[in-house]
C-alpha atoms as a PDB file:
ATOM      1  CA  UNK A   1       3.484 -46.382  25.037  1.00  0.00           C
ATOM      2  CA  UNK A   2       2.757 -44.996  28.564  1.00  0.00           C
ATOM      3  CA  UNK A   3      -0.661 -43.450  29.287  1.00  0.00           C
ATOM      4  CA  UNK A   4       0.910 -39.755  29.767  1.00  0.00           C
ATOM      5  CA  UNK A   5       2.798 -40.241  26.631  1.00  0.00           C
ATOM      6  CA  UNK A   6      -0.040 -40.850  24.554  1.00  0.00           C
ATOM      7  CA  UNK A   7      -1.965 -37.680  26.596  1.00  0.00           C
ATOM      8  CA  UNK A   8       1.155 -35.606  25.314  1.00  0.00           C
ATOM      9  CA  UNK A   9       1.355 -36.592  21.463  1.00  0.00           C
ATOM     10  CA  UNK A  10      -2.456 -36.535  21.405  1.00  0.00           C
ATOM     11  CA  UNK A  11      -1.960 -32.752  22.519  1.00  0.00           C
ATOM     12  CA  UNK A  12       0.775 -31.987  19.993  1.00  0.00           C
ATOM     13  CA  UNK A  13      -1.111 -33.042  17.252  1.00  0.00           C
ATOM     14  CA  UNK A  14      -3.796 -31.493  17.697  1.00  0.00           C
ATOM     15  CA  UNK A  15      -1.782 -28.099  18.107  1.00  0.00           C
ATOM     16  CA  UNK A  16      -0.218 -28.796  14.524  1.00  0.00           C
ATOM     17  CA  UNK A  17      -3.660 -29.641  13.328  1.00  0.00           C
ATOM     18  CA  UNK A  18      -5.085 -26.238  14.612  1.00  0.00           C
ATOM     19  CA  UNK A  19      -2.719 -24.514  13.272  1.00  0.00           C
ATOM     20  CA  UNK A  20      -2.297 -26.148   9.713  1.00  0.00           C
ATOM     21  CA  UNK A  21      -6.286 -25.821   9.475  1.00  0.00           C
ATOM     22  CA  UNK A  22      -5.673 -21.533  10.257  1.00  0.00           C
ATOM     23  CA  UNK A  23      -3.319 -21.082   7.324  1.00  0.00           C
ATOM     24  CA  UNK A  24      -5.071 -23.498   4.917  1.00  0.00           C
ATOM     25  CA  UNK A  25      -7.937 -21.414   5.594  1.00  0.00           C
ATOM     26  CA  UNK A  26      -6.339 -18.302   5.064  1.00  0.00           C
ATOM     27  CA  UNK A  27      -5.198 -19.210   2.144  1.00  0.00           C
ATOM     28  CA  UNK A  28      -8.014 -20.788   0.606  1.00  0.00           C
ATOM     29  CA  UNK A  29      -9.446 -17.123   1.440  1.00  0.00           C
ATOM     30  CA  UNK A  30      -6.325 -15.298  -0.409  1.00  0.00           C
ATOM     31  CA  UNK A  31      -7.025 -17.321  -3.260  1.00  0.00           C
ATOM     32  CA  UNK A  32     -10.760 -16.986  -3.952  1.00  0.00           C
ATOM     33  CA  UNK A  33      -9.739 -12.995  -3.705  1.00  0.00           C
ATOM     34  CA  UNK A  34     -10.969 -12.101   0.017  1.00  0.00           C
ATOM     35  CA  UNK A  35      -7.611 -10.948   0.618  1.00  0.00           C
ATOM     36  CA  UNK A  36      -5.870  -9.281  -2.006  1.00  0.00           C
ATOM     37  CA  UNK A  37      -2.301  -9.862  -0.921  1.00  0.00           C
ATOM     38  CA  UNK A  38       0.473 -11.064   1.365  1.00  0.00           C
ATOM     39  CA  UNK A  39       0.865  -8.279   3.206  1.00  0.00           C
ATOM     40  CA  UNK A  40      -2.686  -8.403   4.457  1.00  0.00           C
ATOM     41  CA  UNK A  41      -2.399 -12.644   5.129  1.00  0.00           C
ATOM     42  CA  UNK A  42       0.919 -11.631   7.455  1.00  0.00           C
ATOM     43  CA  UNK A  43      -0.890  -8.693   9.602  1.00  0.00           C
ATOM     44  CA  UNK A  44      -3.447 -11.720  10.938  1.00  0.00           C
ATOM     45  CA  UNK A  45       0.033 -14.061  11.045  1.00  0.00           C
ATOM     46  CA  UNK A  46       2.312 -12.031  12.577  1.00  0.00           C
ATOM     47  CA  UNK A  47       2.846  -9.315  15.037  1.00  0.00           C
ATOM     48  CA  UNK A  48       4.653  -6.445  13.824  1.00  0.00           C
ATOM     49  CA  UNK A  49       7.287  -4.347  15.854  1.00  0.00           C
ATOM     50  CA  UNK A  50       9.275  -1.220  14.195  1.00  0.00           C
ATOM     51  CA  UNK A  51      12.357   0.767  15.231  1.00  0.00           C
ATOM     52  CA  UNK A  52      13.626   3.972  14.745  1.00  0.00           C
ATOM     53  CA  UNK A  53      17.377   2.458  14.092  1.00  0.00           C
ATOM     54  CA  UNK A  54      19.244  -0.529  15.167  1.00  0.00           C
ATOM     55  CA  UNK A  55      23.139  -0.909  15.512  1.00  0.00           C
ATOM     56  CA  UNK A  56      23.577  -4.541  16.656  1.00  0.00           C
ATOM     57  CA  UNK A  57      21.658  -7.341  16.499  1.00  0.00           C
ATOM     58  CA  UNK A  58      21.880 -10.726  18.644  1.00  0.00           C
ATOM     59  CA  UNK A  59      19.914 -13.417  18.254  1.00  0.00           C
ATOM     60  CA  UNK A  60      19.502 -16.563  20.459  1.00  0.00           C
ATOM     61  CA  UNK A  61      17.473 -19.992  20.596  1.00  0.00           C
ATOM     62  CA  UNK A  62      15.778 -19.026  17.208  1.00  0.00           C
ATOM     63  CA  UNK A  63      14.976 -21.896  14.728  1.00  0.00           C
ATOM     64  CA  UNK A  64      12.941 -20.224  11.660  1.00  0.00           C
ATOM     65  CA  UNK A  65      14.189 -16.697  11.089  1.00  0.00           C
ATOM     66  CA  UNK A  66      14.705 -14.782   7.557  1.00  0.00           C
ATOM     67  CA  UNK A  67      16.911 -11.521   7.714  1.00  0.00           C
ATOM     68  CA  UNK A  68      15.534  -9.420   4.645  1.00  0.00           C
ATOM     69  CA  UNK A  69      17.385  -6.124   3.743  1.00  0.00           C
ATOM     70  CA  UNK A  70      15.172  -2.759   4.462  1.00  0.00           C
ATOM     71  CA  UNK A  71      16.254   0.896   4.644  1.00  0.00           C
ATOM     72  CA  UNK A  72      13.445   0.641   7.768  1.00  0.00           C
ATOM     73  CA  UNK A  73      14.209  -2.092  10.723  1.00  0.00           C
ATOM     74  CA  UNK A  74      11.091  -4.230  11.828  1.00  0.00           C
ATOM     75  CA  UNK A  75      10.381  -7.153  13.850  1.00  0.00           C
ATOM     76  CA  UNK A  76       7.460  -9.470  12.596  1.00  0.00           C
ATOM     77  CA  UNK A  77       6.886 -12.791  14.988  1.00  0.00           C
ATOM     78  CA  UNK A  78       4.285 -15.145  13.837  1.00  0.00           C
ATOM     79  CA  UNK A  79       1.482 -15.224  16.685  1.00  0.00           C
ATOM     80  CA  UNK A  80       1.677 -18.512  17.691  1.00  0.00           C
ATOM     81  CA  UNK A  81       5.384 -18.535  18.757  1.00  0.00           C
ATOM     82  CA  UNK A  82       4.318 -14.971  20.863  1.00  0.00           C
ATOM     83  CA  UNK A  83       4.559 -16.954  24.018  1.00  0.00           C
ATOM     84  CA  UNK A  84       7.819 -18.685  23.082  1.00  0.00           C
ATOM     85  CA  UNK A  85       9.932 -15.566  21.735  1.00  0.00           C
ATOM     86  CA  UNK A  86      11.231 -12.964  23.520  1.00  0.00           C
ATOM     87  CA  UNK A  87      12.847  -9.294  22.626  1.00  0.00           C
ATOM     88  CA  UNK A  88      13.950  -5.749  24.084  1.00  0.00           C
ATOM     89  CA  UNK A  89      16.028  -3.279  23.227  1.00  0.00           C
ATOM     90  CA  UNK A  90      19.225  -1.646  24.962  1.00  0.00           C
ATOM     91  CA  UNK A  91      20.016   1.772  23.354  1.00  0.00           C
ATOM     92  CA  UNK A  92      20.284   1.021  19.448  1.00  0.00           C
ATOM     93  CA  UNK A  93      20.958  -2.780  20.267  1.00  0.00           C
ATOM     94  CA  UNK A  94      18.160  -5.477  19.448  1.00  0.00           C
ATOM     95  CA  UNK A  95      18.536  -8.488  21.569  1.00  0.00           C
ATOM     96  CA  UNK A  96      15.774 -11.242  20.570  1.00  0.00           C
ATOM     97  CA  UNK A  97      15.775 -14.738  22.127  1.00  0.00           C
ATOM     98  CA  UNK A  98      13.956 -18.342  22.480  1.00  0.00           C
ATOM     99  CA  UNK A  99      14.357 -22.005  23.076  1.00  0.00           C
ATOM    100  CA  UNK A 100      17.723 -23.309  23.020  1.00  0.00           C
ATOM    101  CA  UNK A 101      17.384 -26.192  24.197  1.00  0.00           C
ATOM    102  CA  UNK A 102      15.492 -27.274  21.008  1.00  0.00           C
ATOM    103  CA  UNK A 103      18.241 -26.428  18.325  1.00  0.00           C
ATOM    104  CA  UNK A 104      20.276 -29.541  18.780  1.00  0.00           C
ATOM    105  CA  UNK A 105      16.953 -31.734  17.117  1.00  0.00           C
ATOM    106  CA  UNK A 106      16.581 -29.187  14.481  1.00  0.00           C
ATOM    107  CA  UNK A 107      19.746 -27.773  12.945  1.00  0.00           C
ATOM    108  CA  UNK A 108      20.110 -31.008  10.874  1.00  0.00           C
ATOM    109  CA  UNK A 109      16.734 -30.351   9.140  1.00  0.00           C
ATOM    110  CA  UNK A 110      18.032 -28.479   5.909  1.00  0.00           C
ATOM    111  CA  UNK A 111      13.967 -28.068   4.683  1.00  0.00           C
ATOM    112  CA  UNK A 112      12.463 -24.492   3.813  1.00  0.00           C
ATOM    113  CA  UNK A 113      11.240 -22.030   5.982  1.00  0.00           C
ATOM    114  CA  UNK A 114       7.684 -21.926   5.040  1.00  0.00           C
ATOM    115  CA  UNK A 115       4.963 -21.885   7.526  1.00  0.00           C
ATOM    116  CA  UNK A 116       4.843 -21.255  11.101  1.00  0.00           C
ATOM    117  CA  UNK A 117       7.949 -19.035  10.385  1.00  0.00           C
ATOM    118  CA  UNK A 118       9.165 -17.817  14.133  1.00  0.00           C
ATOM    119  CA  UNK A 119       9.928 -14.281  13.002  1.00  0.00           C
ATOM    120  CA  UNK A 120      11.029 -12.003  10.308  1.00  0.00           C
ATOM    121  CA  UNK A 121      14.019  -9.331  10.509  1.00  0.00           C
ATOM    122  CA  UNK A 122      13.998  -6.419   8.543  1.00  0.00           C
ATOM    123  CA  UNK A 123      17.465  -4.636   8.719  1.00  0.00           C
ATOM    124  CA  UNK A 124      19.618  -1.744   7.291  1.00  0.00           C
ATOM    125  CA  UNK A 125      22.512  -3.436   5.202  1.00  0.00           C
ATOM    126  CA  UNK A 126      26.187  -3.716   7.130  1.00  0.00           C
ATOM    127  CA  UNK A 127      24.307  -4.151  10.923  1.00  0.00           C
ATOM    128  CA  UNK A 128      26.335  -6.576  13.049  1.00  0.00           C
ATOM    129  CA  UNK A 129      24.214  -9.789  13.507  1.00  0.00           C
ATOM    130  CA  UNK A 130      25.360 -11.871  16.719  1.00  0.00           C
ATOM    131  CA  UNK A 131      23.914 -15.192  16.895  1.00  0.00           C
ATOM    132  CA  UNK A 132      23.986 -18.764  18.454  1.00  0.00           C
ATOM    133  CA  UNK A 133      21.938 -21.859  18.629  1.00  0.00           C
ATOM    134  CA  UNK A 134      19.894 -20.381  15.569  1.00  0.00           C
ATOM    135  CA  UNK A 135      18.482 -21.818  12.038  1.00  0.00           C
ATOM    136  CA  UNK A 136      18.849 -18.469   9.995  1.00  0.00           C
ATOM    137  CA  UNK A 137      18.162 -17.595   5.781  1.00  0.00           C
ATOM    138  CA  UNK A 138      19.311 -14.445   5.092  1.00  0.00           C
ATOM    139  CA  UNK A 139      17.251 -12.624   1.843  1.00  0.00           C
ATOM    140  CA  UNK A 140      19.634 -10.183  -0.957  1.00  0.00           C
ATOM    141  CA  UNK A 141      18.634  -7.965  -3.317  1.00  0.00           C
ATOM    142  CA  UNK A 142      17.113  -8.553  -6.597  1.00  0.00           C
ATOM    143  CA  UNK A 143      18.963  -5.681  -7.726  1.00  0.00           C
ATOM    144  CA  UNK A 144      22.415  -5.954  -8.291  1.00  0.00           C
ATOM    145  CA  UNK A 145      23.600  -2.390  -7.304  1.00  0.00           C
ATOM    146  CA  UNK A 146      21.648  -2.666  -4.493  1.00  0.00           C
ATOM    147  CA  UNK A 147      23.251  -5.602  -2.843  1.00  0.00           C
ATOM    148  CA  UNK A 148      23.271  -5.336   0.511  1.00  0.00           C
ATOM    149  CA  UNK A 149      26.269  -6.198   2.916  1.00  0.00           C
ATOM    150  CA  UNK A 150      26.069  -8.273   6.254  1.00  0.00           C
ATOM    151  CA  UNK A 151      28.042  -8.983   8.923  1.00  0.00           C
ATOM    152  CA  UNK A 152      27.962 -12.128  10.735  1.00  0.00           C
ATOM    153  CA  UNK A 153      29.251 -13.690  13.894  1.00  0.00           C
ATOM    154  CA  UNK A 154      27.808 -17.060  14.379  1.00  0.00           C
ATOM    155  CA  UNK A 155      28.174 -19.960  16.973  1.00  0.00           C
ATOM    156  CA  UNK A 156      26.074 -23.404  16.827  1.00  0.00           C
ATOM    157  CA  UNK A 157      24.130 -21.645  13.651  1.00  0.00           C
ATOM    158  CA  UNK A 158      22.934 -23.128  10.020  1.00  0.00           C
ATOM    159  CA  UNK A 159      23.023 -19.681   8.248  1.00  0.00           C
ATOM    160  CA  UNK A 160      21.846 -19.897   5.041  1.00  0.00           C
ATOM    161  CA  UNK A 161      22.660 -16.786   2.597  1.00  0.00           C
ATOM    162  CA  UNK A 162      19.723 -16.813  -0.361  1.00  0.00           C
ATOM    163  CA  UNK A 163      16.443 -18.484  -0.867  1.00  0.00           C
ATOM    164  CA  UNK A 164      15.614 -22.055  -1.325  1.00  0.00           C
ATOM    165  CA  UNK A 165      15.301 -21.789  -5.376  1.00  0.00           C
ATOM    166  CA  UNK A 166      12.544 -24.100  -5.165  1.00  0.00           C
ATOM    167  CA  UNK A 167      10.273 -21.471  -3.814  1.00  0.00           C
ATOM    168  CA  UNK A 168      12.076 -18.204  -5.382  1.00  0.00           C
ATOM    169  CA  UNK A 169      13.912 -18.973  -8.211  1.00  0.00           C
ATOM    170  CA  UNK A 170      14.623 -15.024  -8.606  1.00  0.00           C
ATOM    171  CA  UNK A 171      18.096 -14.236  -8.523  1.00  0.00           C
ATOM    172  CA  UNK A 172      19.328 -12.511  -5.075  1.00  0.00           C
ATOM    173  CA  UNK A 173      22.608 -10.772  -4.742  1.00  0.00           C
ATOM    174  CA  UNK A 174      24.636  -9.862  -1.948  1.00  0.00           C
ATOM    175  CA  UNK A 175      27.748  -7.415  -1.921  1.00  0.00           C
ATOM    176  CA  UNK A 176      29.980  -7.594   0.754  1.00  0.00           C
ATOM    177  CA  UNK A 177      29.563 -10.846   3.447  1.00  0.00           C
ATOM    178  CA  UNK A 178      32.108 -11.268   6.376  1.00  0.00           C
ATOM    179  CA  UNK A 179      31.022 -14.408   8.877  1.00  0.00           C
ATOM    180  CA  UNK A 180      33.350 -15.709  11.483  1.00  0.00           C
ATOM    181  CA  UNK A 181      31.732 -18.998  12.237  1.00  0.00           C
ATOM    182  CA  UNK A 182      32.452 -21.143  15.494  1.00  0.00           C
ATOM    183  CA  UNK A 183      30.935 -24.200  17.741  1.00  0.00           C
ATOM    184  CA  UNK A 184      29.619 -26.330  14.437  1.00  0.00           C
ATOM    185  CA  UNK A 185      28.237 -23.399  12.784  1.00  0.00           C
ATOM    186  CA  UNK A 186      27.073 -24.697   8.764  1.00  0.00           C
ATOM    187  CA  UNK A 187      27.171 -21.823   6.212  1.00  0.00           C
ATOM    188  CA  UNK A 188      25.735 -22.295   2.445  1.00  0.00           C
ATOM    189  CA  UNK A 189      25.102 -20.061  -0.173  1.00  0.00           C
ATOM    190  CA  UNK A 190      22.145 -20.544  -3.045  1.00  0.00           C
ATOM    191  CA  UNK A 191      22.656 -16.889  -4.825  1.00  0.00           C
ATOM    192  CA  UNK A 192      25.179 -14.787  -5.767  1.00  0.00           C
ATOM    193  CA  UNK A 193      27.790 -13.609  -3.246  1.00  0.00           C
ATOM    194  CA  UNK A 194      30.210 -10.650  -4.975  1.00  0.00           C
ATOM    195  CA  UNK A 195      32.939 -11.156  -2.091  1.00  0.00           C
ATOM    196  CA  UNK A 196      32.909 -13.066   0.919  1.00  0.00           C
ATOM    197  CA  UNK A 197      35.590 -13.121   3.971  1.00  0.00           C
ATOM    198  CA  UNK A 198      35.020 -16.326   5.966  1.00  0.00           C
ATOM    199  CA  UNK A 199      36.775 -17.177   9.293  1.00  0.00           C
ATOM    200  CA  UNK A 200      35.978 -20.804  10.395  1.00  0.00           C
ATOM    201  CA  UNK A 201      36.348 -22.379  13.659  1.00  0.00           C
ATOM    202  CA  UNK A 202      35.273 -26.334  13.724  1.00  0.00           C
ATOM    203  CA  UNK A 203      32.579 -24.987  11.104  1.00  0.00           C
ATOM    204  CA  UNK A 204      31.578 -26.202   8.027  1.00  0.00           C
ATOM    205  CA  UNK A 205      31.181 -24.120   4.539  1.00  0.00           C
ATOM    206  CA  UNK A 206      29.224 -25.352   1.050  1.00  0.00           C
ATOM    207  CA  UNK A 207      27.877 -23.418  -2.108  1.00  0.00           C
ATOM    208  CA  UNK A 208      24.422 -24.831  -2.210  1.00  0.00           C
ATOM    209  CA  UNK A 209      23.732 -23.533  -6.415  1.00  0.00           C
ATOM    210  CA  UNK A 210      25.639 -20.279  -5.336  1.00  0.00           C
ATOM    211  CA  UNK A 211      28.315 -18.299  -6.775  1.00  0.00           C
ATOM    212  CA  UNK A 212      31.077 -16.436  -5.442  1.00  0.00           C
ATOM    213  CA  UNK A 213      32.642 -13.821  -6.942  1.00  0.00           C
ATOM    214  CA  UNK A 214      35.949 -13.442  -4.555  1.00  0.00           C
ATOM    215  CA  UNK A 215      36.667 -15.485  -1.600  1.00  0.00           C
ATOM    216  CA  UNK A 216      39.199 -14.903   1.578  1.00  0.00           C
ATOM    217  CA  UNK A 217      38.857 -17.706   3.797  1.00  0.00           C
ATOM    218  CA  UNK A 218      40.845 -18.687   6.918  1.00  0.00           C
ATOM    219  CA  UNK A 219      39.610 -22.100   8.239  1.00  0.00           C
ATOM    220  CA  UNK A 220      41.141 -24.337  11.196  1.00  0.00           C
ATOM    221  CA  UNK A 221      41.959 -28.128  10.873  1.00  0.00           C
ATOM    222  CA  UNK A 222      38.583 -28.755  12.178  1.00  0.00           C
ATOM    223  CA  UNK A 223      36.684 -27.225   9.742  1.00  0.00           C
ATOM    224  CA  UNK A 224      35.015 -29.007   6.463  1.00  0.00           C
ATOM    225  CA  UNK A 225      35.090 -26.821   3.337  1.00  0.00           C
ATOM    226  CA  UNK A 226      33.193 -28.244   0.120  1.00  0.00           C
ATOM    227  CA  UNK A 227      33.488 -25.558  -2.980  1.00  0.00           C
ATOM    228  CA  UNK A 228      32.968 -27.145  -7.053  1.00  0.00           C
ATOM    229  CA  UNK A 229      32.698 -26.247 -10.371  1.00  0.00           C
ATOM    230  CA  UNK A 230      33.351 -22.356 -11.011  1.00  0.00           C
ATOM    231  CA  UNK A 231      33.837 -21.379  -7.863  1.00  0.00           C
ATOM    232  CA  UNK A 232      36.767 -23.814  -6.818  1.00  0.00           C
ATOM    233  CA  UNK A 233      38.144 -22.191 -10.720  1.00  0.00           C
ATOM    234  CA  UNK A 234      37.989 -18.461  -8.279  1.00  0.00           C
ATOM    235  CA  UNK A 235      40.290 -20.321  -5.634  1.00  0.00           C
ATOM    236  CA  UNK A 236      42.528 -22.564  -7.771  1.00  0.00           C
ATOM    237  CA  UNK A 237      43.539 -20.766 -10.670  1.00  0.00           C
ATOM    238  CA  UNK A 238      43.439 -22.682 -14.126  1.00  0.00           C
ATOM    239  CA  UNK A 239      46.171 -24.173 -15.541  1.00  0.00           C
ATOM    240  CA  UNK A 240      47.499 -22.312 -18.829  1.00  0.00           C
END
């Protein structure tokens, strides 16, 4: 290995190392009770941005985001991707963007979002959300009659609708989901999805331990659709 090579992985590391050593310590803190909660670990974490009302989202060059459903929109980015993210706003329309250069080595790595998260977005239910060249994991509602509706337009994006049961094994729902995919977008589901109108476009589709409770999808010849047990039953109607 060349010299500068080794001057540039040394560097890395150490970076991860810095960083893994901040949240280990912060939550070896949060667990011997200096910090009572979450919410106080995130304020040192993240930087927290708020908005009187947002009509349209787009979102660019973003690997680690989770959309979460609130009546009051708010953008929190973790502090050490400050220098790397960027966002303004144009009337009622949020426009938040980073590296996309990057996305092509990451948008086959189907782990969690879990630490170092890039940023969190808080956002009224039924908002367009534009995106491309982004890893997204959308959060529902743990309350059924409060499902929450999205709208999705999506181009070189994994968008994942629920939470990796593994770390939150609470049922979410969603209400109302319409996503027209393009440009090798991948869309899963791991919670419950009452109706969902999908347009694909050389895109690719999967339940991942979801359910659906109505489909209408329109999908080219390009496109990969994988759908079993009872929710193939919603599509293909049983045999009397």
């Amino acid at each position: 290995m060349r010299t500068s090579n080794k001057i540039l992985a040394f560097t890395l590391l150490i970076i991860v190392l810095i960083g893994a050593a901040v949240h280990l310590t912060l939550y070896g803190k949060y667990k011997s009770g200096h910090f009572t909660s979450e919410e106080q670990i995130k304020k040192l974490l993240f930087d927290s941005y708020s908005f009187t009302k947002i009509r349209y989202v787009n979102l660019k060059g973003l690997l680690n985001v989770r959309i979460i459903t609130a009546d009051k929109p708010k953008l929190e980015v973790n502090k050490i991707m400050m220098d790397k993210i960027y966002f303004h706003m144009v009337s009622d329309s949020l426009f938040v963007w980073g590296d996309t250069t990057v996305y092509a080595l990451r948008k086959n790595n189907f782990g969690p979002i879990v630490e170092n998260e890039e940023l969190d977005l808080y956002i009224t239910s039924g908002v367009p959300i534009e995106t491309s060249y982004c890893i997204l994991q959308v959060r529902g509602s743990g309350n059924p009659i409060a499902a929450p509706d999205y709208l999705f337009h999506i181009s070189n994006t994994r968008l994942q609708l629920g939470e990796f049961k593994y770390l939150d094994s609470t049922i979410h729902y969603f209400n109302q989901v319409r996503i027209r995919a393009s440009a090798q977008s991948q869309v899963s589901f791991t919670n419950k999805v009452d109706s969902l109108h999908a347009e694909l476009i050389n895109s690719f589709l999967t339940e991942d331990g979801g359910r659906l409770g109505y489909l209408d999808l329109n999908a080219n010849d390009s496109s990969t659709v994988f759908l079993s047990g009872p929710d193939l039953q919603l599509i293909m109607p049983r045999n009397k």
